[in-house]
Every structure is written in structure tokens, then in C-alpha cells.
Protein backbone atom coordinates (compact mmCIF):
# COMPACT_ATOMS: atom_id res chain seq x y z
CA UNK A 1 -14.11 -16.50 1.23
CA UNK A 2 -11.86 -18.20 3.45
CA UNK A 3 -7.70 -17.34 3.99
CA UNK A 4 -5.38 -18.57 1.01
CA UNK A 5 -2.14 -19.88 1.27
CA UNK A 6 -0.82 -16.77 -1.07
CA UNK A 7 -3.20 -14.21 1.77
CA UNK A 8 -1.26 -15.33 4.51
CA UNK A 9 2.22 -15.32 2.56
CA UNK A 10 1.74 -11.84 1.86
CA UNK A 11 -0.10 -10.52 4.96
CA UNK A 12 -2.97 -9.30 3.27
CA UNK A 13 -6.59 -10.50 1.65
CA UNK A 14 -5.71 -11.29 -2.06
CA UNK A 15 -9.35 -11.27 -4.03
CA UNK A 16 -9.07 -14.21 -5.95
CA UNK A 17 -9.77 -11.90 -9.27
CA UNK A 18 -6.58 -10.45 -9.10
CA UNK A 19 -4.64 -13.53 -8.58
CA UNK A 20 -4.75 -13.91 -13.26
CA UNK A 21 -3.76 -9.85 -12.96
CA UNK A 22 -0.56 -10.58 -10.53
CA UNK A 23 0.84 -13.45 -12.41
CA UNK A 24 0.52 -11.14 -15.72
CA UNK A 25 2.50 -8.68 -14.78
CA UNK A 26 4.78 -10.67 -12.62
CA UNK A 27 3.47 -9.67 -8.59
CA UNK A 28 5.35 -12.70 -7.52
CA UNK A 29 5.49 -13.60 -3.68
CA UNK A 30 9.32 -12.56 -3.81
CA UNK A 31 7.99 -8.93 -4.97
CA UNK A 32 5.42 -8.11 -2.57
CA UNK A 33 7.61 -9.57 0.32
CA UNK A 34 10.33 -7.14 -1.17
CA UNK A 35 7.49 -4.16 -1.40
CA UNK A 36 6.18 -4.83 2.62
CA UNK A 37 9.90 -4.92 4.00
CA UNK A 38 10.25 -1.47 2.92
CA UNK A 39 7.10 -0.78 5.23
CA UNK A 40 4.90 1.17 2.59
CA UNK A 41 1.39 2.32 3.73
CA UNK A 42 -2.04 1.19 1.74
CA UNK A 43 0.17 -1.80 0.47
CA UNK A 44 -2.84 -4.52 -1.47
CA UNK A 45 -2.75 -6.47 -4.91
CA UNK A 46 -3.89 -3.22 -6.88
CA UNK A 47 -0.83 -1.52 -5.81
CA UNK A 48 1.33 -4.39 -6.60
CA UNK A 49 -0.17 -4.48 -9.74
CA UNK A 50 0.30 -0.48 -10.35
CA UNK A 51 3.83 -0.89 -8.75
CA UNK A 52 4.72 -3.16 -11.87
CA UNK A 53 2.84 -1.65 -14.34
CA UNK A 54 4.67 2.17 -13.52
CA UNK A 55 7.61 0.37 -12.58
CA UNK A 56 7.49 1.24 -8.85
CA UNK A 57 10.56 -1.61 -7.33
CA UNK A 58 13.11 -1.58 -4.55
CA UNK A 59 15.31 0.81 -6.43
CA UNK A 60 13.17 3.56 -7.25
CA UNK A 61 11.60 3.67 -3.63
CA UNK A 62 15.08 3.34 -2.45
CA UNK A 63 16.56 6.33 -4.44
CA UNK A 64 13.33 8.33 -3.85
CA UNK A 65 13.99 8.24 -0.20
CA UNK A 66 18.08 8.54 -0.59
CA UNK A 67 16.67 11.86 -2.35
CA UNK A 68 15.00 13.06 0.54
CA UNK A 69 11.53 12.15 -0.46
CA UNK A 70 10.70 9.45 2.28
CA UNK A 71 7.14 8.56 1.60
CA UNK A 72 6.09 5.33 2.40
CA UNK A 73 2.31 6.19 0.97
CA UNK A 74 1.54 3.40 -2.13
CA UNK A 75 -0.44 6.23 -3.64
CA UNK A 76 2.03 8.41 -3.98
CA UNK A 77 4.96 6.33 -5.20
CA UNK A 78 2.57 5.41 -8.19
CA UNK A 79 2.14 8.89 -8.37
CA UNK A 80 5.69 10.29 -8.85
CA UNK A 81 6.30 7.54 -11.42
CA UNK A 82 3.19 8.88 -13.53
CA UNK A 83 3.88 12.27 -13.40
CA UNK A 84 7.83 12.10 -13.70
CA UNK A 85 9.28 12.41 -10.34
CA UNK A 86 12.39 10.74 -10.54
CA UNK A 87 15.76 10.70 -8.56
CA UNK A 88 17.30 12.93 -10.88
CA UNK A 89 14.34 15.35 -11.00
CA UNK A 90 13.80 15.52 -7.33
CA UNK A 91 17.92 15.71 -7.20
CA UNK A 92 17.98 18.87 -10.02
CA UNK A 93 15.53 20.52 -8.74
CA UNK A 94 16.82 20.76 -4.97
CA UNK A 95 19.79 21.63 -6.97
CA UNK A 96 18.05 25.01 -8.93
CA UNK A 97 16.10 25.50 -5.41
CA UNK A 98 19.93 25.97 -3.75
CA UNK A 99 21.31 28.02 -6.50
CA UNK A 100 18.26 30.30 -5.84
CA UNK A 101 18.48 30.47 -3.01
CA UNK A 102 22.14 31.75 -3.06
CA UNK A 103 21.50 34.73 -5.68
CA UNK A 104 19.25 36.04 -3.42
């Protein structure tokens, strides 16, 4: 299979399979251009297509990082979102951690 126009848009092979899955859940050009500026690791349509269905955007990554969490793994983003990890988790918990810390 030769380059597409959308491969060399994004920077990376797109299988032509997962071209029906992307416009489902919305992977538009705009979004994956928005996901690579923020210079994530393992970055490919399945993540793009996990980043929308766990609801992985600009924002979250953003306040992740602002949070002190400053992964740029794919994997792991996904990750937090499935198991909970949000801003306000990552912020309360540093929050009990430094309370601890100060009874002791």
C-alpha cells in the first residue's frame, strides 16, 4: 500500500481499515494534528481512536501535566482515563500525601 494524502497529513501510516473507525468517532485531521503538537510517544490511529473513545483531548493531557504528571506515553494517558486518574485525583492526593507528610 502506497502513502495517502491523510498518511502524510498526519505523519504516520493510516491502515486504510481504520479510516470508517476515525470518522466514527470523530479522529479528524484537526485532532491528531492537535494530539502530535503536544509531542506524545506511540502516537497511531488506534490511539486516536482510544483517545476519543476515553476522552483523552488537549485539556486533559494539558491538566495532567499542569498536575505534575508529564507523560507523553499514548498508553498511559488512555490508561489514567480508564482507571480514574484525573486532575483532581492526582491534585487530592498530592494534597493527603503533604498533609502526611506533615503529621509525621
Amino acid at each position: 500500500m502506497g502513502s495517502t494524502h491523510l498518511d502524510e497529513r498526519l505523519g504516520f501510516s493510516v491502515d486504510p481499515d481504520k479510516i470508517f473507525a476515525m470518522a466514527i468517532f470523530d479522529v479528524s485531521v484537526d485532532f491528531a494534528q492537535e494530539m502530535k503538537n503536544l509531542k506524545l510517544r506511540n502516537l497511531d490511529s488506534d490511539k486516536l481512536i482510544a483517545f476519543r473513545i476515553f476522552g483523552v483531548d488537549a485539556k486533559f493531557i494539558q491538566e495532567i501535566r499542569k498536575e505534575g504528571l508529564n507523560t507523553d506515553d499514548s498508553d498511559k494517558l488512555v490508561a489514567f482515563r480508564i482507571h480514574g486518574v484525573s486532575p483532581e485525583f492526582v491534585r487530592s492526593v498530592r494534597t493527603a500525601a503533604t498533609r502526611r507528610a506533615k503529621t509525621i
